[in-house]
Every structure is written in C-alpha cells, then in structure tokens.
PDB file of N, CA and C in Angstrom:
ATOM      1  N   UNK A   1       2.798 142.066 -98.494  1.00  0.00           N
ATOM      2  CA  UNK A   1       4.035 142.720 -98.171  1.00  0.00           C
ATOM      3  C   UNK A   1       3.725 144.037 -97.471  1.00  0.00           C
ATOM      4  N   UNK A   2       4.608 144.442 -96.471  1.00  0.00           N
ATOM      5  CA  UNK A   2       4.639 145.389 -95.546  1.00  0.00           C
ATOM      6  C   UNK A   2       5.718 146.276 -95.828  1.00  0.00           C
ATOM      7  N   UNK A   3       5.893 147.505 -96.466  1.00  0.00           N
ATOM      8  CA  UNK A   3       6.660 148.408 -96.080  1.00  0.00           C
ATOM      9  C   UNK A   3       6.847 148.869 -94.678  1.00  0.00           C
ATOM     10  N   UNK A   4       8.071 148.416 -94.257  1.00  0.00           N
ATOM     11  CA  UNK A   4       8.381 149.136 -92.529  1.00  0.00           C
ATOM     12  C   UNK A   4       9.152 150.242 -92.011  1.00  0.00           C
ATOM     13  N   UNK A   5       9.439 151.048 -93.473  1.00  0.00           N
ATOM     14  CA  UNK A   5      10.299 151.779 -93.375  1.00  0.00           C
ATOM     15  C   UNK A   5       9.821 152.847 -92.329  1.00  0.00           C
ATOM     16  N   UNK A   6      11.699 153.068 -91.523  1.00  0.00           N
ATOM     17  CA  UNK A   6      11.229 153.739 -90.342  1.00  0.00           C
ATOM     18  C   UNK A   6      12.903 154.717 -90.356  1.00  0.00           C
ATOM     19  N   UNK A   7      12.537 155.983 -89.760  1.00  0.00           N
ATOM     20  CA  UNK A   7      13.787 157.390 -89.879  1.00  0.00           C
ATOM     21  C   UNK A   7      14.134 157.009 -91.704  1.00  0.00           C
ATOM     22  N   UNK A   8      15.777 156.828 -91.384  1.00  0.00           N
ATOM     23  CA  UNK A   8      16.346 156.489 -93.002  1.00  0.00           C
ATOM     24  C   UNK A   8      16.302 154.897 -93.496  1.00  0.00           C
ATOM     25  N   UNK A   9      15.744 153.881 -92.120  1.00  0.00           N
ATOM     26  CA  UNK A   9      16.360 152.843 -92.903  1.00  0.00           C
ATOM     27  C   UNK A   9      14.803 152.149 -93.831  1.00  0.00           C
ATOM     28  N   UNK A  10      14.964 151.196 -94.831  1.00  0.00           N
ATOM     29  CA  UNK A  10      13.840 151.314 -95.764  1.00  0.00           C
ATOM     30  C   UNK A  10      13.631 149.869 -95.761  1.00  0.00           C
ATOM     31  N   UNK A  11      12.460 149.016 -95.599  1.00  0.00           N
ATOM     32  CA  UNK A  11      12.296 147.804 -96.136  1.00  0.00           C
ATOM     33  C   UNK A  11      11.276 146.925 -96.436  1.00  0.00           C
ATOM     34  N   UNK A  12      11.081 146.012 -96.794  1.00  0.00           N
ATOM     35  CA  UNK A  12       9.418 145.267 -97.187  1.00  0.00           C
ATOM     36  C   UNK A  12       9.849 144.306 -96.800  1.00  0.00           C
ATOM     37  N   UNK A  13       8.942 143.622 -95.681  1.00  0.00           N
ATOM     38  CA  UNK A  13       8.662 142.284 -95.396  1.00  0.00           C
ATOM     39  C   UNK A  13       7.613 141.639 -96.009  1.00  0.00           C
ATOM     40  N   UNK A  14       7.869 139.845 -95.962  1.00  0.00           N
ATOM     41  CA  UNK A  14       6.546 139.519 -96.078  1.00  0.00           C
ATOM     42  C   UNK A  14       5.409 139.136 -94.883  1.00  0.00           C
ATOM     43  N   UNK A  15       4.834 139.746 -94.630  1.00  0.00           N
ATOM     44  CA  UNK A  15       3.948 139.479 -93.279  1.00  0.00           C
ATOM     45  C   UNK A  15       2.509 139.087 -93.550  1.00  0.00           C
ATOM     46  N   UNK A  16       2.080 138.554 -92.249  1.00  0.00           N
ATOM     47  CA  UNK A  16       0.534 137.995 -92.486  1.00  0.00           C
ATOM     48  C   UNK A  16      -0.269 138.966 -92.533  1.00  0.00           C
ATOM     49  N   UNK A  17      -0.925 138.871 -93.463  1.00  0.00           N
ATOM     50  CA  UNK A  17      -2.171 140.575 -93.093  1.00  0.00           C
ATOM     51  C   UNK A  17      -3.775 139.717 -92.905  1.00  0.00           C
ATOM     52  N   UNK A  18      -4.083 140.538 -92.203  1.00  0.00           N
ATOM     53  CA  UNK A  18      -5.865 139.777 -91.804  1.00  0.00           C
ATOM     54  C   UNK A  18      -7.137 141.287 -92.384  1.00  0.00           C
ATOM     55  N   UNK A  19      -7.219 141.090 -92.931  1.00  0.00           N
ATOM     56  CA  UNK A  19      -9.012 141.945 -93.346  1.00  0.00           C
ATOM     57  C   UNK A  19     -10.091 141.471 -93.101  1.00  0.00           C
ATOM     58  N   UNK A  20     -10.997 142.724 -92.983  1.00  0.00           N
ATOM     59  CA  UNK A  20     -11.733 142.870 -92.599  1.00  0.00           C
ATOM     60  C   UNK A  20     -12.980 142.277 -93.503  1.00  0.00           C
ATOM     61  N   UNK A  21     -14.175 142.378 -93.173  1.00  0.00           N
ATOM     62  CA  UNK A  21     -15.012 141.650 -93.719  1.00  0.00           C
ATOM     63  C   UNK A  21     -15.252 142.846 -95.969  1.00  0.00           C
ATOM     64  N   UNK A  22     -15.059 143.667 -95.350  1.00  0.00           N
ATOM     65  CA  UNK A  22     -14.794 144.868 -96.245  1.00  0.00           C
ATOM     66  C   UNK A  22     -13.538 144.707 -97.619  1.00  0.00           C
ATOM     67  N   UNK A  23     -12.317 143.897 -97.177  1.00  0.00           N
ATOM     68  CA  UNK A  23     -11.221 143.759 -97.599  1.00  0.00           C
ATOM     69  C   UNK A  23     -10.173 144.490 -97.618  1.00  0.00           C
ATOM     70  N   UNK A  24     -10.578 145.047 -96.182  1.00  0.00           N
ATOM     71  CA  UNK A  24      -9.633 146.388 -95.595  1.00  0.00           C
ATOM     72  C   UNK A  24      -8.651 146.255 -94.711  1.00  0.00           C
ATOM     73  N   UNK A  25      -7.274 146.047 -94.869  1.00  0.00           N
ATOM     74  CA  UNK A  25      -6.300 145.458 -94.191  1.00  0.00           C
ATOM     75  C   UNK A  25      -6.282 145.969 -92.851  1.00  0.00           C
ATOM     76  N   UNK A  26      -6.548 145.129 -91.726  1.00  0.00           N
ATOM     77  CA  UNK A  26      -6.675 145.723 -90.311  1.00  0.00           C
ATOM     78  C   UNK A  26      -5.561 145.381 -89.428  1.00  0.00           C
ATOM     79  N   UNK A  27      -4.931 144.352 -89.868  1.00  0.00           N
ATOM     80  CA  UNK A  27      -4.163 143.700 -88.881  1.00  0.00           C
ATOM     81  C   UNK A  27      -2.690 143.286 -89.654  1.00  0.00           C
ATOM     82  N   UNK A  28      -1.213 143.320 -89.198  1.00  0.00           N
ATOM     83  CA  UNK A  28      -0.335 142.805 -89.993  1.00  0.00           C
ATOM     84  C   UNK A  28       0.700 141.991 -88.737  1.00  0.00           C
ATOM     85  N   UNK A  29       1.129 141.006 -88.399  1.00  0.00           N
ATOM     86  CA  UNK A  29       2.410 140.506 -87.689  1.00  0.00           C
ATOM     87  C   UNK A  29       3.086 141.069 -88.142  1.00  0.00           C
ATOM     88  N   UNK A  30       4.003 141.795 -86.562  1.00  0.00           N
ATOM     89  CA  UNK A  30       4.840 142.456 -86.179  1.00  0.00           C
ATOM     90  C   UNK A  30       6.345 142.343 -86.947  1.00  0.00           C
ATOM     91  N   UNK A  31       6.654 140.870 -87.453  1.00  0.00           N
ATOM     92  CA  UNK A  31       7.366 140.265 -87.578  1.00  0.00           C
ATOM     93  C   UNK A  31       7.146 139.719 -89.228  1.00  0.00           C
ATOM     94  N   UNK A  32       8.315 139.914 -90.250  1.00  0.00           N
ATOM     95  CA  UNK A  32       7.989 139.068 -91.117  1.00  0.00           C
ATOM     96  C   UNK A  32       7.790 137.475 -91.180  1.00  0.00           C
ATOM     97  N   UNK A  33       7.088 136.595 -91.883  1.00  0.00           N
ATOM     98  CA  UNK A  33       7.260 135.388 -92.086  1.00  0.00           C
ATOM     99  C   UNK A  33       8.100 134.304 -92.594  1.00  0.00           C
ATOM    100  N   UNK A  34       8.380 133.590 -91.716  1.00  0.00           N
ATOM    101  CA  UNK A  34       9.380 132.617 -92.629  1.00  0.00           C
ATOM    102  C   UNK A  34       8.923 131.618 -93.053  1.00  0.00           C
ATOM    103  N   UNK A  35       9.833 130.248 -93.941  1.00  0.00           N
ATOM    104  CA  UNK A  35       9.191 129.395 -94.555  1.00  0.00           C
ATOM    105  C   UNK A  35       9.252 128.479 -93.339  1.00  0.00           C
ATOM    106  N   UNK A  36       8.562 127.411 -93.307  1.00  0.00           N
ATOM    107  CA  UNK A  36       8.550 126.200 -92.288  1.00  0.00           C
ATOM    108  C   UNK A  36       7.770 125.466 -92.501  1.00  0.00           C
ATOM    109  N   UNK A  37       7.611 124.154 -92.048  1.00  0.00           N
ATOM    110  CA  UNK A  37       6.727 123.413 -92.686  1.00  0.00           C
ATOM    111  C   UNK A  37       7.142 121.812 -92.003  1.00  0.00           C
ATOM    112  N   UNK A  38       5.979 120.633 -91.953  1.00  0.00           N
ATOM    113  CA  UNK A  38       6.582 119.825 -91.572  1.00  0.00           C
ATOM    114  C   UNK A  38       6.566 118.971 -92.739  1.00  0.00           C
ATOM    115  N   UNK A  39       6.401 119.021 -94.316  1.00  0.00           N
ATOM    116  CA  UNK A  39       7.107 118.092 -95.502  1.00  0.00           C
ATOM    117  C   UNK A  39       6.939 119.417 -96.535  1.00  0.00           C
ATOM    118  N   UNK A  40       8.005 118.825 -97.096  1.00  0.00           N
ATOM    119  CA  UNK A  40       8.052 119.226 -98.729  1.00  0.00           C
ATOM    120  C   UNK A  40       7.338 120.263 -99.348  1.00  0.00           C
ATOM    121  N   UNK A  41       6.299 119.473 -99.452  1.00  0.00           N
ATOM    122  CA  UNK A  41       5.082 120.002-100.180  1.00  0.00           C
ATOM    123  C   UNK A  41       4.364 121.224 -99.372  1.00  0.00           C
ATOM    124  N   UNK A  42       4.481 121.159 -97.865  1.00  0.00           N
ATOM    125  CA  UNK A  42       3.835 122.827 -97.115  1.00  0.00           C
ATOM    126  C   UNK A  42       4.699 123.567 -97.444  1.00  0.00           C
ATOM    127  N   UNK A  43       6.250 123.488 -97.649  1.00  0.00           N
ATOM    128  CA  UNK A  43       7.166 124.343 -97.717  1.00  0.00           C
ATOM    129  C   UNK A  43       6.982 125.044 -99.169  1.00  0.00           C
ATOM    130  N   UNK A  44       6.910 124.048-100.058  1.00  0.00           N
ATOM    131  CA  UNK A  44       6.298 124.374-101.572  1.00  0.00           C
ATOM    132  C   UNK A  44       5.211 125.816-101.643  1.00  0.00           C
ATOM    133  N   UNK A  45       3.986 124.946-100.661  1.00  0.00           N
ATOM    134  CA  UNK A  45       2.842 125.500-100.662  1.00  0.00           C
ATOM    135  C   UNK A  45       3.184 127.305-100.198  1.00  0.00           C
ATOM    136  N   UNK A  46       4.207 127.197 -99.067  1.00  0.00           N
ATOM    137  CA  UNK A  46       4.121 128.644 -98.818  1.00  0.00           C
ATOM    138  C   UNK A  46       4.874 129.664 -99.477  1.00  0.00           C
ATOM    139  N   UNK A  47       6.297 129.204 -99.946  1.00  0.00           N
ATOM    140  CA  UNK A  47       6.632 129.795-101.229  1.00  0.00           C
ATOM    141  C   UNK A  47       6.309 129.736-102.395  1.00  0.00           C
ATOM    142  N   UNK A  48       5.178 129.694-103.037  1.00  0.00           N
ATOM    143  CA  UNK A  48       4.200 129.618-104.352  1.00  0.00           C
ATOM    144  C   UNK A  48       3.496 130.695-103.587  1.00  0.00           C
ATOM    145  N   UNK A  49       2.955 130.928-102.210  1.00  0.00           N
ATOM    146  CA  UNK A  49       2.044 132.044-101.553  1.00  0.00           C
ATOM    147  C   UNK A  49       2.761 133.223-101.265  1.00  0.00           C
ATOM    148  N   UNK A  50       4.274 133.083-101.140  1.00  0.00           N
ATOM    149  CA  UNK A  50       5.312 134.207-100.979  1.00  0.00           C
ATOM    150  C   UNK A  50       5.065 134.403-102.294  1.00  0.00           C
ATOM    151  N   UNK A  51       5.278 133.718-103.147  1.00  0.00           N
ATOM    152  CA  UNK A  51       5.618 134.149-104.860  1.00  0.00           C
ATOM    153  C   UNK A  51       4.374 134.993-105.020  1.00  0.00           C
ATOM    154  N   UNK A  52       3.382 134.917-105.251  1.00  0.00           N
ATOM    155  CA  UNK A  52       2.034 135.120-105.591  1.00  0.00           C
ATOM    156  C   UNK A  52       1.886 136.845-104.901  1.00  0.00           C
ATOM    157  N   UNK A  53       2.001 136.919-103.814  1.00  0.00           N
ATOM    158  CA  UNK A  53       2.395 138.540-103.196  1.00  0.00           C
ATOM    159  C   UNK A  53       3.064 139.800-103.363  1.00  0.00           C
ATOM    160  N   UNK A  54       4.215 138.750-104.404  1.00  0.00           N
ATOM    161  CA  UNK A  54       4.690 139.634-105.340  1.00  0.00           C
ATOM    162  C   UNK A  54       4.071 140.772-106.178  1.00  0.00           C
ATOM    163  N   UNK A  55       2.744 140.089-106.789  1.00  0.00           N
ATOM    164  CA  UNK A  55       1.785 140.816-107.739  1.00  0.00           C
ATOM    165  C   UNK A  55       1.399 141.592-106.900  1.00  0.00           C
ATOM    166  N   UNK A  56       1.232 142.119-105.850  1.00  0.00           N
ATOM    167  CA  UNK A  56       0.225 142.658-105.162  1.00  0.00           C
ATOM    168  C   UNK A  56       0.574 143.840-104.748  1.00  0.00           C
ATOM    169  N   UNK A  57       0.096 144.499-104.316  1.00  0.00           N
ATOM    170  CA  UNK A  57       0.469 146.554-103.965  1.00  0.00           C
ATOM    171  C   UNK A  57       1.266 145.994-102.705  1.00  0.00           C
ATOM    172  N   UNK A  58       2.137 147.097-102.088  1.00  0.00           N
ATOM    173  CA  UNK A  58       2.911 146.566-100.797  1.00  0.00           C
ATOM    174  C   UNK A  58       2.386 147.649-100.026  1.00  0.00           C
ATOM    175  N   UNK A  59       1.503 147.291 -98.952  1.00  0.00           N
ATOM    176  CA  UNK A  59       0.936 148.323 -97.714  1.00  0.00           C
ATOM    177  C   UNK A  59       1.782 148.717 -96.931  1.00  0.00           C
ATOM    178  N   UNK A  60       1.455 150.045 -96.646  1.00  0.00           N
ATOM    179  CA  UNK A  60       1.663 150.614 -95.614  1.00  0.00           C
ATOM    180  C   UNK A  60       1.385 150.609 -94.500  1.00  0.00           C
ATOM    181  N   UNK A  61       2.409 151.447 -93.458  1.00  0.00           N
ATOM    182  CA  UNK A  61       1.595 151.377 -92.015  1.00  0.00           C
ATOM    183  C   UNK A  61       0.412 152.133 -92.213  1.00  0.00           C
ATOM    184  N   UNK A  62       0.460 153.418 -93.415  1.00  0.00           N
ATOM    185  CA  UNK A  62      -1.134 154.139 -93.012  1.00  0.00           C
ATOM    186  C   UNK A  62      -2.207 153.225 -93.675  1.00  0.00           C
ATOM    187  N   UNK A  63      -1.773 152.019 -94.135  1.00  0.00           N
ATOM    188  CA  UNK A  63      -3.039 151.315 -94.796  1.00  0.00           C
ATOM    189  C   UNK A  63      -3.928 150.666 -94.012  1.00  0.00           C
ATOM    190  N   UNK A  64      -3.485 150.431 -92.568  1.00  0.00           N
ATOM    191  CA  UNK A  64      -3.998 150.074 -91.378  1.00  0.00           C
ATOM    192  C   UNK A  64      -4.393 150.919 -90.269  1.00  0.00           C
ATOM    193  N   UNK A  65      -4.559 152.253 -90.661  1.00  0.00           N
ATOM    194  CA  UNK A  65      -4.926 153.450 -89.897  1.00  0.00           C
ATOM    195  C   UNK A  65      -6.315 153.890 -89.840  1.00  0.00           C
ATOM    196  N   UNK A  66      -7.287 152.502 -89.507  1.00  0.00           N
ATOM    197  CA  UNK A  66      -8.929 152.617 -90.022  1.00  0.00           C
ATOM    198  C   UNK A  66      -9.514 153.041 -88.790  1.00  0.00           C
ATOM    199  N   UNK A  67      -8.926 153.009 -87.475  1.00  0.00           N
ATOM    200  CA  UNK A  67      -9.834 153.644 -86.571  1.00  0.00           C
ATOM    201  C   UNK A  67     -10.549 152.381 -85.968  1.00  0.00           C
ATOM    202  N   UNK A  68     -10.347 151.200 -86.520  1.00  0.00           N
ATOM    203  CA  UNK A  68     -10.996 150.474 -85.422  1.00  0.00           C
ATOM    204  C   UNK A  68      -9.980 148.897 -84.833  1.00  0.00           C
ATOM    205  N   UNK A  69      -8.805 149.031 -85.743  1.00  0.00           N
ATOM    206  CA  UNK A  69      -7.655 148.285 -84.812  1.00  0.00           C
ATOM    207  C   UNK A  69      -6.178 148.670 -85.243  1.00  0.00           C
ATOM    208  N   UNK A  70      -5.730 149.520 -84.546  1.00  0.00           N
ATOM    209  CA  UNK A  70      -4.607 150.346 -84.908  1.00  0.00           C
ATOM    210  C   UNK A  70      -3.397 149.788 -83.996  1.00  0.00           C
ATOM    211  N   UNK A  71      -2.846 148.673 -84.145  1.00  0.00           N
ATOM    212  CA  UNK A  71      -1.859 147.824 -83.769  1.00  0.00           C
ATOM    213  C   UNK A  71      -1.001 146.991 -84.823  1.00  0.00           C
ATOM    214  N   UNK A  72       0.233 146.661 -84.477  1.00  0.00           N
ATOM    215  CA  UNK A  72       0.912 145.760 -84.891  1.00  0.00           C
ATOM    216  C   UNK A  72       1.300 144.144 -84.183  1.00  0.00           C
ATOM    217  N   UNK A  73       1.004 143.395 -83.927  1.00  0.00           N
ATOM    218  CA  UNK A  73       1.343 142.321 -83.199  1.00  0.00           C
ATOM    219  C   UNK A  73       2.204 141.000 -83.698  1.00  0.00           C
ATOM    220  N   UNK A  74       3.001 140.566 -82.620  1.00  0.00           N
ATOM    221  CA  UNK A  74       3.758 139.568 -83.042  1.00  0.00           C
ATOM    222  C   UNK A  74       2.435 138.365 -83.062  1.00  0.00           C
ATOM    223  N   UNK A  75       1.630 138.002 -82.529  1.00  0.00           N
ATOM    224  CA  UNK A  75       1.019 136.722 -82.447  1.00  0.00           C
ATOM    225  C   UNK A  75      -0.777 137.028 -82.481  1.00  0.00           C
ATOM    226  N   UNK A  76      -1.049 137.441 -83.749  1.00  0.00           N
ATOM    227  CA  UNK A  76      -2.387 137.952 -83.947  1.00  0.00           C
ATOM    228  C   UNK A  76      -3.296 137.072 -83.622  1.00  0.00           C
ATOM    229  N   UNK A  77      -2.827 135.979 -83.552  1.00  0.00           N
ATOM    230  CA  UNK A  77      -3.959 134.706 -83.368  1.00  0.00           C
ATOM    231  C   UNK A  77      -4.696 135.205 -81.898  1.00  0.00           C
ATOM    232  N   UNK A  78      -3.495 135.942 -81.124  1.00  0.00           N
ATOM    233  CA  UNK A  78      -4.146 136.209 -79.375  1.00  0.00           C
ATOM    234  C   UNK A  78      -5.369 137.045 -79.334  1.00  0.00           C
ATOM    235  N   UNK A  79      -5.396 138.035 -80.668  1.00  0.00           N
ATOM    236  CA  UNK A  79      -6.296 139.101 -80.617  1.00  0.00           C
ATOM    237  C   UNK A  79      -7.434 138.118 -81.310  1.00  0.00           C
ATOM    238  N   UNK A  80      -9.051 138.826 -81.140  1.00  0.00           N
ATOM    239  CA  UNK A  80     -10.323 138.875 -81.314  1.00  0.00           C
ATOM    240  C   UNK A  80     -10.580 140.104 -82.249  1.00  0.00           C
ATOM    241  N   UNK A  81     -11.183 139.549 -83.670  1.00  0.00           N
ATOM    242  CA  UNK A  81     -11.536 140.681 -84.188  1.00  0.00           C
ATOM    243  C   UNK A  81     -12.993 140.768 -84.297  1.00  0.00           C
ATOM    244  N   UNK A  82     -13.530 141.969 -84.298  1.00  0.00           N
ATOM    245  CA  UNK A  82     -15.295 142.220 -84.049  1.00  0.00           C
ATOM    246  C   UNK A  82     -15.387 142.109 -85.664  1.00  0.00           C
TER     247      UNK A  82
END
C-alpha cells in the first residue's frame, strides 16, 4: 500500500511495489491495482494478496527517495532495473 496523499486530499492505494535486491522499495505503479483475472481462482489468488498487505506498513513517497530510481510509473514492466 501507497500513501498518495497530496495538498489536503489523503489516500492509500493498493499498488505494485518492486525492491531492490536489499528489500528497499524502489519502484511503485503510478496507478493503483485492480482485481482481474481470466478464472475464478486468479481473481481469488489476488484478493488473498490484496488481503495479506493489509498487515504490512503503508509506504510513502519518501520511502522511495533512495537516490538511485526516483520515479513513479504507470507501466514499470517498460523500465530496467540495475
């Protein structure tokens, strides 16, 4: 989860985050995630992975402020990470 809060308005998405070899969040889509799936059971699979995120701290934009990829992107798959 992504806190995006920006001026007054406040909110948490759920977005993809990618780390680093470290386990240092480098990368997040621009965009929260939705469910989709082509049966049942992927749709299952990704809300049990929404559920599960719950437990987890909700990052910030400064949690991605490491100095070596300081972006947000809609389609991270385009980027190359070193």
């Amino acid at each position: 989860m992504v806190n995006l809060t920006e001026d007054d308005e406040s909110w948490i998405e759920i977005c993809e985050v990618f780390y680093d070899d470290d386990h240092t969040p480098i990368l997040y889509t621009e965009k929260g995630i939705s469910v989709a799936g082509e049966t049942k059971e992927e749709l299952k699979t990704q809300l049990e992975q929404m559920l599960s995120c719950l437990n987890k701290p909700v990052l910030i934009k400064a949690d991605f402020n490491n100095n070596r990829l300081k972006m947000m992107v809609e389609d991270a798959d385009s980027y190359k990470l070193d």
